[in-house]
PDB file of N, CA and C in Angstrom:
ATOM      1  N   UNK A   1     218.936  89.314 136.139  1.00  0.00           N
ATOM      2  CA  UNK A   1     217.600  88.935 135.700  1.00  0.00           C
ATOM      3  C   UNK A   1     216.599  89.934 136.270  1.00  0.00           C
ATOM      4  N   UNK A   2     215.732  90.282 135.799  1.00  0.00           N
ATOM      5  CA  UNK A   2     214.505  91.054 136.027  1.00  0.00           C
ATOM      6  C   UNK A   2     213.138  90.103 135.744  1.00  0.00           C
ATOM      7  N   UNK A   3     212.192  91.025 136.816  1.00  0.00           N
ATOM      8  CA  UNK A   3     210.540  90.123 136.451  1.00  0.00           C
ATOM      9  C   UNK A   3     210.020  91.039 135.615  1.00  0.00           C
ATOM     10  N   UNK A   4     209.206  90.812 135.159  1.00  0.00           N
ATOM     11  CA  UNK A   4     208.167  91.052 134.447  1.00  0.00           C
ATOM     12  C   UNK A   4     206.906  90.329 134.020  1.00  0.00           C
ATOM     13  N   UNK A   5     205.865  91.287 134.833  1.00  0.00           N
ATOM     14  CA  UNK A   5     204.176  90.960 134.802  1.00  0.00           C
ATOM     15  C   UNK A   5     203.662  90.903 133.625  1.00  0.00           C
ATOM     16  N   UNK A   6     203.191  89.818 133.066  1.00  0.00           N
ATOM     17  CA  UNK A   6     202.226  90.037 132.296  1.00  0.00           C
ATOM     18  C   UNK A   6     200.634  89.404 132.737  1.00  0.00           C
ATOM     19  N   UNK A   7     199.612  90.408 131.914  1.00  0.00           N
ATOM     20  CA  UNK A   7     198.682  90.583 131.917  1.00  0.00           C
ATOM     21  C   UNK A   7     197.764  89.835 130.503  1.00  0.00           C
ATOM     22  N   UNK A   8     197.357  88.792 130.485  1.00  0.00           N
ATOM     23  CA  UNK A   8     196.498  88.121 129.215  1.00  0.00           C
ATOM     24  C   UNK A   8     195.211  88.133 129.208  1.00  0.00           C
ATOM     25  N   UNK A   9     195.085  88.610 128.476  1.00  0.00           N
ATOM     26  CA  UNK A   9     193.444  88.783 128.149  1.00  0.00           C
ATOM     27  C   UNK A   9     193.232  87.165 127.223  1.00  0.00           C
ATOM     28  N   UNK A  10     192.004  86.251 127.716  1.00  0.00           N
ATOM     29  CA  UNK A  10     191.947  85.343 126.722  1.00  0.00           C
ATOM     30  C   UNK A  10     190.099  85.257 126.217  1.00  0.00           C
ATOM     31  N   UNK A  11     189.816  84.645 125.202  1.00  0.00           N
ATOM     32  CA  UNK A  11     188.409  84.787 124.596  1.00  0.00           C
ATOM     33  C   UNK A  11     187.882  83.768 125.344  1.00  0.00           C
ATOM     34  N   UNK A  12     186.457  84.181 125.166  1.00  0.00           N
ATOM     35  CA  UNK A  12     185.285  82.843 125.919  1.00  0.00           C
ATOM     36  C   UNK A  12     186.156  81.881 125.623  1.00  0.00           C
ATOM     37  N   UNK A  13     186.217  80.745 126.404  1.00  0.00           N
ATOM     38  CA  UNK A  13     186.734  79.473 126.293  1.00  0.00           C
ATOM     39  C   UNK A  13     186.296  78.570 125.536  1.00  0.00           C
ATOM     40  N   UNK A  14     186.962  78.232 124.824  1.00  0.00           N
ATOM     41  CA  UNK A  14     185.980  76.844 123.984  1.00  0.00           C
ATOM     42  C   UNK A  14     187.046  75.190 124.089  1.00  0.00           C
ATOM     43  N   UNK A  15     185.985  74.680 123.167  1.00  0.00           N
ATOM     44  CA  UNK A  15     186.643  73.049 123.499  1.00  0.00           C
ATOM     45  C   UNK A  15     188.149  72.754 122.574  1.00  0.00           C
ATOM     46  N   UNK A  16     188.447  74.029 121.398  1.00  0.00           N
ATOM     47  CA  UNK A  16     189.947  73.932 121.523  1.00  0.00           C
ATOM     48  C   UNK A  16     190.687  74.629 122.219  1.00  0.00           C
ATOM     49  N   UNK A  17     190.710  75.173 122.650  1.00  0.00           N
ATOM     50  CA  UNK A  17     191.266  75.899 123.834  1.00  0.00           C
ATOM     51  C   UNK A  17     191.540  74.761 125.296  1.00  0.00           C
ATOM     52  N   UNK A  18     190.094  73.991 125.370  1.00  0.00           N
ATOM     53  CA  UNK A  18     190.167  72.737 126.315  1.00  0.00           C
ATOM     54  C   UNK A  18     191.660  71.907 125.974  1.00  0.00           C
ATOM     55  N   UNK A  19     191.477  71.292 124.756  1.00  0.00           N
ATOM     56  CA  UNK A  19     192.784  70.812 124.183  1.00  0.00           C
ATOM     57  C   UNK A  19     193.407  70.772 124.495  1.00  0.00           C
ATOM     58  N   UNK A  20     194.476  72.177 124.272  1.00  0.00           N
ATOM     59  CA  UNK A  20     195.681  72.536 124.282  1.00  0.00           C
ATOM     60  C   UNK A  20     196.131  72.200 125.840  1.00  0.00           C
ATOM     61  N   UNK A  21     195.135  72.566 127.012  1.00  0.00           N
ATOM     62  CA  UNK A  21     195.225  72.674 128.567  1.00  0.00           C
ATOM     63  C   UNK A  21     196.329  71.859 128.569  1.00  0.00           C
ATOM     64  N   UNK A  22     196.195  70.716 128.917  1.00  0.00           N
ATOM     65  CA  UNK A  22     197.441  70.032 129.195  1.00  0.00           C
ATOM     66  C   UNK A  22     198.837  70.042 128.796  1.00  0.00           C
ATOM     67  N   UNK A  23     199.353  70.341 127.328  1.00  0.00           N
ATOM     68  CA  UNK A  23     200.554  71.147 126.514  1.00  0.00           C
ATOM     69  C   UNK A  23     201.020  72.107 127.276  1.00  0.00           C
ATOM     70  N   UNK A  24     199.419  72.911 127.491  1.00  0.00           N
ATOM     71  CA  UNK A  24     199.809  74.274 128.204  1.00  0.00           C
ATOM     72  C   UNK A  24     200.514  74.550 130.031  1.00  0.00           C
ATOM     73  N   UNK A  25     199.739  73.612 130.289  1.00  0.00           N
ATOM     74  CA  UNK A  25     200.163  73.169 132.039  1.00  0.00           C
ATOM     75  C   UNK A  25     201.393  72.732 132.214  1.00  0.00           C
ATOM     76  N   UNK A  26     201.445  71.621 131.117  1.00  0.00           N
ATOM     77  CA  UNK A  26     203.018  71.146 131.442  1.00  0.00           C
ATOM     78  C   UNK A  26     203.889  72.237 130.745  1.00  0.00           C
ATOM     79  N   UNK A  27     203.889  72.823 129.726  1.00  0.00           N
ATOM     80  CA  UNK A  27     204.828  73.826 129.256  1.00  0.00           C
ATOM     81  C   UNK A  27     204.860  74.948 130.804  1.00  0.00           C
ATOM     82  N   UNK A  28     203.554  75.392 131.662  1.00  0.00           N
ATOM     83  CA  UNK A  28     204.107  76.039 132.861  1.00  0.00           C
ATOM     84  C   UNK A  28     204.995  75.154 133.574  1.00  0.00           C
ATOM     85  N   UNK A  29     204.665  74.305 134.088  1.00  0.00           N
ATOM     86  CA  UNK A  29     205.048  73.358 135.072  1.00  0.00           C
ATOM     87  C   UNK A  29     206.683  73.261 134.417  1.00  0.00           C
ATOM     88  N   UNK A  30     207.032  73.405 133.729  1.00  0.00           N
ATOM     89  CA  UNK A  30     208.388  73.236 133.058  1.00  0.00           C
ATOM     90  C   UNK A  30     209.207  74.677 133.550  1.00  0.00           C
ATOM     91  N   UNK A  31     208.423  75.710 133.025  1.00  0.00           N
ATOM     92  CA  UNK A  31     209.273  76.823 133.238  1.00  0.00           C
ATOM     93  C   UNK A  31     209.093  77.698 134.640  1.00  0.00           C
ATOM     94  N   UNK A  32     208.410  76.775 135.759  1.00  0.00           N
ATOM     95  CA  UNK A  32     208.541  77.018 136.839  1.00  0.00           C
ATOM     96  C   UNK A  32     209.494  76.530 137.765  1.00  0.00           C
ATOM     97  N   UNK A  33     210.092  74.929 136.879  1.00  0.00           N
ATOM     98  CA  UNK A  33     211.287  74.322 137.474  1.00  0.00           C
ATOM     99  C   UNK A  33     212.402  75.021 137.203  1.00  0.00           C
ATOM    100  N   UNK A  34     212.607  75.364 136.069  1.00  0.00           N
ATOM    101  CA  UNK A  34     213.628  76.203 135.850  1.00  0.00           C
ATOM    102  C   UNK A  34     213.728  77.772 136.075  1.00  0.00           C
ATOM    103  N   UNK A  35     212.776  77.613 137.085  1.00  0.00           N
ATOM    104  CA  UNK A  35     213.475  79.561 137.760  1.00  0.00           C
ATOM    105  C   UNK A  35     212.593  80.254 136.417  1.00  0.00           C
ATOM    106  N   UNK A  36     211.769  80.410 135.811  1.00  0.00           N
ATOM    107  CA  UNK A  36     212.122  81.269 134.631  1.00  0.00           C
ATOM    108  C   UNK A  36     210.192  81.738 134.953  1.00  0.00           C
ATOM    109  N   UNK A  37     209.674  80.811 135.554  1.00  0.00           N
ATOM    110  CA  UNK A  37     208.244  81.438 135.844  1.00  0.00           C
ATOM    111  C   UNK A  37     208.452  81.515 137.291  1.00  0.00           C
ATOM    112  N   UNK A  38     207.880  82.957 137.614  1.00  0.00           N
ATOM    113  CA  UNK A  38     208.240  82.854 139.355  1.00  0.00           C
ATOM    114  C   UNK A  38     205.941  83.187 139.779  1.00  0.00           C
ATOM    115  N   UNK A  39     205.292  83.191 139.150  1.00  0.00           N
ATOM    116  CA  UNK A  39     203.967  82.707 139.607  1.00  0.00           C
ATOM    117  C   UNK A  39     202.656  82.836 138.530  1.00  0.00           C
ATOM    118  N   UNK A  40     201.979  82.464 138.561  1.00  0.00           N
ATOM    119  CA  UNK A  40     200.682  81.837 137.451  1.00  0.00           C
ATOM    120  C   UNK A  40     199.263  82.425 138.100  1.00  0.00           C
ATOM    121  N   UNK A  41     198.424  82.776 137.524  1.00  0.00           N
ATOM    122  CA  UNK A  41     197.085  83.206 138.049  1.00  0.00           C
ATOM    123  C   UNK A  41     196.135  82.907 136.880  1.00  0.00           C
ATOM    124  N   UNK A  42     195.230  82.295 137.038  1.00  0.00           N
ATOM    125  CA  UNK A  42     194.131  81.974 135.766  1.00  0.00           C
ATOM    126  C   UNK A  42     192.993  82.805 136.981  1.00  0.00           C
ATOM    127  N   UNK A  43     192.079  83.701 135.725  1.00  0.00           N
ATOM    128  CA  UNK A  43     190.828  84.208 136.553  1.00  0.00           C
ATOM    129  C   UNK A  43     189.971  83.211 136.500  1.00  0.00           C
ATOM    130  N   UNK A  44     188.974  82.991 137.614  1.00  0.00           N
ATOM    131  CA  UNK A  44     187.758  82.012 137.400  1.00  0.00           C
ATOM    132  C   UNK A  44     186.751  81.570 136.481  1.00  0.00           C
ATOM    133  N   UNK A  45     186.626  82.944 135.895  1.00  0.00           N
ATOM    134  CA  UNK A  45     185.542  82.784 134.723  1.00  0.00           C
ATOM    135  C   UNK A  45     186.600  82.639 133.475  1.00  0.00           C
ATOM    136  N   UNK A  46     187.944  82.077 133.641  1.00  0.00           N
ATOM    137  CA  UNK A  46     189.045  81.905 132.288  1.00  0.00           C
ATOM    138  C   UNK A  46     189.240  82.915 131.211  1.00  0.00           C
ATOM    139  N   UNK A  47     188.840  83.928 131.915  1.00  0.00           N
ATOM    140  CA  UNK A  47     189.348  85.355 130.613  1.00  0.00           C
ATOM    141  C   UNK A  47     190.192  86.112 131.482  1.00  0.00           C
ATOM    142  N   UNK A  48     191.273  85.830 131.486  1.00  0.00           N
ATOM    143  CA  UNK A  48     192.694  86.105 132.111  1.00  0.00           C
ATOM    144  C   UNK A  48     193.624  84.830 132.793  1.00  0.00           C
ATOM    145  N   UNK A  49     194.537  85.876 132.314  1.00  0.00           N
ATOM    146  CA  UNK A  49     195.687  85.471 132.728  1.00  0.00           C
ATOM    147  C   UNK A  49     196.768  85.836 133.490  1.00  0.00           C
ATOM    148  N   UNK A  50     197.400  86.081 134.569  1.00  0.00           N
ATOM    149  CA  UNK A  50     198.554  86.695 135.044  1.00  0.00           C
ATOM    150  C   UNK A  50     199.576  86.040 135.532  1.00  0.00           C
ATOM    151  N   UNK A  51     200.501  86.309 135.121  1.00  0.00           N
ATOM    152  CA  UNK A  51     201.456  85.668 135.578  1.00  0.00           C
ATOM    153  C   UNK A  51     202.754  86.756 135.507  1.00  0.00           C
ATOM    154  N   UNK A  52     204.054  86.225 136.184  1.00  0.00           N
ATOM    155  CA  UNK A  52     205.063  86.886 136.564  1.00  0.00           C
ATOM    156  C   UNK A  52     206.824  86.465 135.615  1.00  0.00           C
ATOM    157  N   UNK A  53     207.055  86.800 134.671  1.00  0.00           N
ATOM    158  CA  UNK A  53     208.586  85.823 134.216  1.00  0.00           C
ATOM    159  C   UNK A  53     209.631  86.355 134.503  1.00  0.00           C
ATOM    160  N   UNK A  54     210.643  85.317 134.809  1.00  0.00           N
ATOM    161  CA  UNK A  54     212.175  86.459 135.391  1.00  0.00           C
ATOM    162  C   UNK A  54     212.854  86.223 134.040  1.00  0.00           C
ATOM    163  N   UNK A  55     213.187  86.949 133.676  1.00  0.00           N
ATOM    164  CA  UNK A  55     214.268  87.006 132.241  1.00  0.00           C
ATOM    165  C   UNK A  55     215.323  88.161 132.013  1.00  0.00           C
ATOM    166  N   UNK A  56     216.089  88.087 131.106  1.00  0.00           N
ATOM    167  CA  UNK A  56     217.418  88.706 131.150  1.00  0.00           C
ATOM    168  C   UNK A  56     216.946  90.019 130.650  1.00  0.00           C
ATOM    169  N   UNK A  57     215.659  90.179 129.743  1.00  0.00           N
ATOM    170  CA  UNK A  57     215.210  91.371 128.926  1.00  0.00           C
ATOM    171  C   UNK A  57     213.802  91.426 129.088  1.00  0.00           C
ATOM    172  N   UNK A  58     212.916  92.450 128.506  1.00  0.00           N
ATOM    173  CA  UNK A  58     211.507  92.770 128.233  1.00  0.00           C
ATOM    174  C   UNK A  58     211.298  91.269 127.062  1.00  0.00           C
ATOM    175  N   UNK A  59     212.340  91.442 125.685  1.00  0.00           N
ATOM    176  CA  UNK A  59     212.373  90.696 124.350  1.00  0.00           C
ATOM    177  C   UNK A  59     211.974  89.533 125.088  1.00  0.00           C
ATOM    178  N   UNK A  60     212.880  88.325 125.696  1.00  0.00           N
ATOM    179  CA  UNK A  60     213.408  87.020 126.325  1.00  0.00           C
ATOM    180  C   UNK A  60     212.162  87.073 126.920  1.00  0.00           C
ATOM    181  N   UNK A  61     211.572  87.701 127.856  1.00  0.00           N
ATOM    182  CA  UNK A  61     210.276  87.327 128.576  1.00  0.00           C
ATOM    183  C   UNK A  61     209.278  87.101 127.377  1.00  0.00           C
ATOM    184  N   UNK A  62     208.986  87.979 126.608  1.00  0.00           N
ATOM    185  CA  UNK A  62     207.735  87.712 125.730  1.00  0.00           C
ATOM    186  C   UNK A  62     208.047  86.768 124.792  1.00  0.00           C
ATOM    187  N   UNK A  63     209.695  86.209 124.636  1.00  0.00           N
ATOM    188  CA  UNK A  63     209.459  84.721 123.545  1.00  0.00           C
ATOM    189  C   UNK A  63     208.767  83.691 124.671  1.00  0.00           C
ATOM    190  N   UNK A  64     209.091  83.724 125.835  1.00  0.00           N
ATOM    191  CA  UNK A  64     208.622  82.912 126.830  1.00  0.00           C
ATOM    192  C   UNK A  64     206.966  82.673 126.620  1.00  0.00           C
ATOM    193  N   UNK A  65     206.505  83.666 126.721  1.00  0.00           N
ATOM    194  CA  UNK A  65     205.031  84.034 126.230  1.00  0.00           C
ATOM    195  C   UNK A  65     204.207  83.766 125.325  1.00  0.00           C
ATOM    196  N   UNK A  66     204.976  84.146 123.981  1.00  0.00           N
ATOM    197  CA  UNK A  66     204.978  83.496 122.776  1.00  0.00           C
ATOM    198  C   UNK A  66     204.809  82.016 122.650  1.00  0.00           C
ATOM    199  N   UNK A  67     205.904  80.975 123.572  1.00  0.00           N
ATOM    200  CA  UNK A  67     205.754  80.198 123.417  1.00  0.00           C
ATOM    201  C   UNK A  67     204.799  79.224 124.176  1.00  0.00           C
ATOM    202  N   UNK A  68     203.995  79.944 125.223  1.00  0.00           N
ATOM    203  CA  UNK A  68     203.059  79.700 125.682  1.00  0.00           C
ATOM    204  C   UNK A  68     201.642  78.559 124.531  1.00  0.00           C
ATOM    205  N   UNK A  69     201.505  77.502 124.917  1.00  0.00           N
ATOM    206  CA  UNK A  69     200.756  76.782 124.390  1.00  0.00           C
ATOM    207  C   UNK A  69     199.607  77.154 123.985  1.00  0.00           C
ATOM    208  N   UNK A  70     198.729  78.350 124.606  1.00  0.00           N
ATOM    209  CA  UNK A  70     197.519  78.681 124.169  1.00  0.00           C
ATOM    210  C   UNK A  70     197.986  80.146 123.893  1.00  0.00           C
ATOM    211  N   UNK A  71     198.732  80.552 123.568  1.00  0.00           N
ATOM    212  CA  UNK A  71     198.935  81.698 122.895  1.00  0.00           C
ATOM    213  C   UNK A  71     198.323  81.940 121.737  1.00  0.00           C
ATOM    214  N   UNK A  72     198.085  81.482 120.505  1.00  0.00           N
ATOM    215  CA  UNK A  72     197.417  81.744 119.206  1.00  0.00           C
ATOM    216  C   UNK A  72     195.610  81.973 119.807  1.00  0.00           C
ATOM    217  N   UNK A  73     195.208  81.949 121.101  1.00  0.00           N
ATOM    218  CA  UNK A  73     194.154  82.520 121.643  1.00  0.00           C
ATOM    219  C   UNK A  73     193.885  83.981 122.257  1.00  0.00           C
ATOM    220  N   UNK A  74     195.803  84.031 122.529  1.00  0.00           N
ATOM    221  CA  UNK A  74     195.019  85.144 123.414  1.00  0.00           C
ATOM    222  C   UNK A  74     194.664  86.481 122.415  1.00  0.00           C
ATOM    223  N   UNK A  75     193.926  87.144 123.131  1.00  0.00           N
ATOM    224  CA  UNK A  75     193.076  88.529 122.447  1.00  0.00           C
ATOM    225  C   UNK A  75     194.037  89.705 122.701  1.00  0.00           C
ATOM    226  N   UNK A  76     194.489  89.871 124.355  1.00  0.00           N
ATOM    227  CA  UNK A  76     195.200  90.707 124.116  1.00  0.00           C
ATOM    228  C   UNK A  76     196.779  90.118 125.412  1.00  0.00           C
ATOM    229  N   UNK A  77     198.031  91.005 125.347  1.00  0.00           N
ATOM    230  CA  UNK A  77     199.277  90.931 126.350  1.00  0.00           C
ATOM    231  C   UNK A  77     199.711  91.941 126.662  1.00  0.00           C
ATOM    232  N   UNK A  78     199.450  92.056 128.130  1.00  0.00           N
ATOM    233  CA  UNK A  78     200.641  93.808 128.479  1.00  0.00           C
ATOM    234  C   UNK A  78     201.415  93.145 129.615  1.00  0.00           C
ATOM    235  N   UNK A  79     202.340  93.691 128.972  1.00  0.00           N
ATOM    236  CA  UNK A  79     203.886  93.642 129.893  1.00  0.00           C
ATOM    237  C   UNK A  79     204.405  94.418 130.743  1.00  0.00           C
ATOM    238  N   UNK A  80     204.712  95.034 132.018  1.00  0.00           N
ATOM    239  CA  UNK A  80     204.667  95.821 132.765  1.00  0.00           C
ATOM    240  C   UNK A  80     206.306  95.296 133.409  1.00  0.00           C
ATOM    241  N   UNK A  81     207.589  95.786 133.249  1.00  0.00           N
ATOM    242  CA  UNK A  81     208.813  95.559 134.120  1.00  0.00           C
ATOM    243  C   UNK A  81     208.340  95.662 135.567  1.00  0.00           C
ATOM    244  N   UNK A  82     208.971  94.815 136.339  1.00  0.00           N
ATOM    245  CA  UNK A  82     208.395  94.859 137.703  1.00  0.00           C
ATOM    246  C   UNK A  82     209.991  95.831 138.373  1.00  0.00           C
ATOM    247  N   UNK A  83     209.836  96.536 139.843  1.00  0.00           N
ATOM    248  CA  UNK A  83     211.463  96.517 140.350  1.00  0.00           C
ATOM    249  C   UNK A  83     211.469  95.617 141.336  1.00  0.00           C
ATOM    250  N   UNK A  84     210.805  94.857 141.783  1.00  0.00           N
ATOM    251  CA  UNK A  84     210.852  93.865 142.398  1.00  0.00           C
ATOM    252  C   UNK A  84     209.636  92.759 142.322  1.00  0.00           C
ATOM    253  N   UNK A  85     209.493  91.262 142.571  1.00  0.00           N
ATOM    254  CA  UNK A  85     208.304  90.712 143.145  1.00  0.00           C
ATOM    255  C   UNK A  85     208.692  89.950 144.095  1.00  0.00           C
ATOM    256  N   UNK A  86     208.047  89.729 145.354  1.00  0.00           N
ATOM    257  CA  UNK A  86     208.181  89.342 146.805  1.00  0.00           C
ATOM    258  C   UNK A  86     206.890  88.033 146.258  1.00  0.00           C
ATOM    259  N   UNK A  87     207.476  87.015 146.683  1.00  0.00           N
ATOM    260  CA  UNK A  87     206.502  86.340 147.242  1.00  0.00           C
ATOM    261  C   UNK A  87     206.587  85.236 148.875  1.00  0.00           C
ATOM    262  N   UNK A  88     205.343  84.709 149.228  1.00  0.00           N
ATOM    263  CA  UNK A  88     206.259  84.198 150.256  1.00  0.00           C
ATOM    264  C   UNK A  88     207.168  83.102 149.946  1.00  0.00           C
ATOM    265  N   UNK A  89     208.199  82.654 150.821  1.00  0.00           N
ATOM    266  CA  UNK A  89     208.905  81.335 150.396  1.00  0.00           C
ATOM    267  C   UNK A  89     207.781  80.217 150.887  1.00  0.00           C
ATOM    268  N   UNK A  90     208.045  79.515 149.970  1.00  0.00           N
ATOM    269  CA  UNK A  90     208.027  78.001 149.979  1.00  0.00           C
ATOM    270  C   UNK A  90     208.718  77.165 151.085  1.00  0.00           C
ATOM    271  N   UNK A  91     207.746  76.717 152.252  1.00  0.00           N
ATOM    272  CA  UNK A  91     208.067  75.803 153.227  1.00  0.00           C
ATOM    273  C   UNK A  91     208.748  74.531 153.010  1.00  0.00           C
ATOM    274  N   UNK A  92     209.773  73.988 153.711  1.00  0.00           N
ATOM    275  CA  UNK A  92     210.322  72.486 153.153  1.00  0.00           C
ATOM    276  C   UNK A  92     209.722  71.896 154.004  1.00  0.00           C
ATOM    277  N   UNK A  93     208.859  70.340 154.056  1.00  0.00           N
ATOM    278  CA  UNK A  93     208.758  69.532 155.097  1.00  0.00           C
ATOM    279  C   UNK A  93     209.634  69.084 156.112  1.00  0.00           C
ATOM    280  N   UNK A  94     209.640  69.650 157.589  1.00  0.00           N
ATOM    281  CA  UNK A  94     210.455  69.091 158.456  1.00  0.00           C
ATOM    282  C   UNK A  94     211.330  67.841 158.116  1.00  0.00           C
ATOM    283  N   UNK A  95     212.394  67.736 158.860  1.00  0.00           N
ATOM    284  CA  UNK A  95     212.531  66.536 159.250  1.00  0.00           C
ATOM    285  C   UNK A  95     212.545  65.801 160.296  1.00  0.00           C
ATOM    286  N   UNK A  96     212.400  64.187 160.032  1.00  0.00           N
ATOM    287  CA  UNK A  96     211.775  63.528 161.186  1.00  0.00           C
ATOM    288  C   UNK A  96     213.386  62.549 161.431  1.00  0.00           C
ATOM    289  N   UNK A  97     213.962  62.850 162.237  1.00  0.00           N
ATOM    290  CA  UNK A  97     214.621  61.546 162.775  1.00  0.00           C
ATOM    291  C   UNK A  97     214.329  60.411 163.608  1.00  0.00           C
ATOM    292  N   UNK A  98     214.685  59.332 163.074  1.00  0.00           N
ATOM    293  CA  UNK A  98     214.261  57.818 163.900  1.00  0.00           C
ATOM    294  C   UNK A  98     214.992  57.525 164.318  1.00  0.00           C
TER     295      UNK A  98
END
């Protein structure tokens, strides 16, 4: 598997775009359980997007993309192969014995 960055450009935001949000969250929230999104970035003012996908190809990452819920918005997508992405790990909560 390989990552690959993409970069989304999205238009002023409007109230269908509001819509979709939730489709769209849970469609991330899905492909973050399954290994297949390894991280998400929305810019503040909502005209971008970045995020990171691990997939077998360049192709396989951008159906991922494609199937992105607010996709028929975005303006523009660049794809950049990564040779690696580091992030930190994810802490487990101790455990407490009684």
């Amino acid at each position: 598997m390989a990552a690959y960055f993409f970069q989304i450009e999205l238009p002023v935001f409007t109230t269908e775009m509001m819509a979709v949000v939730p489709e769209h969250r849970h469609n991330v929230n899905k492909l973050f359980s399954e290994g297949k999104l390894l991280s998400y970035s929305v810019s503040l003012n909502r005209d971008m997007i970045w995020c990171v996908i691990n997939a077998e190809d360049e192709q396989v990452a951008m159906e991922q993309v494609i199937a992105f819920p607010l996709y028929p918005f975005f303006v523009d997508v660049t794809c950049t192969p990564l040779l690696f992405h580091n992030t930190l790990p994810s802490s487990l909560p101790g455990i407490f014995l009684n």
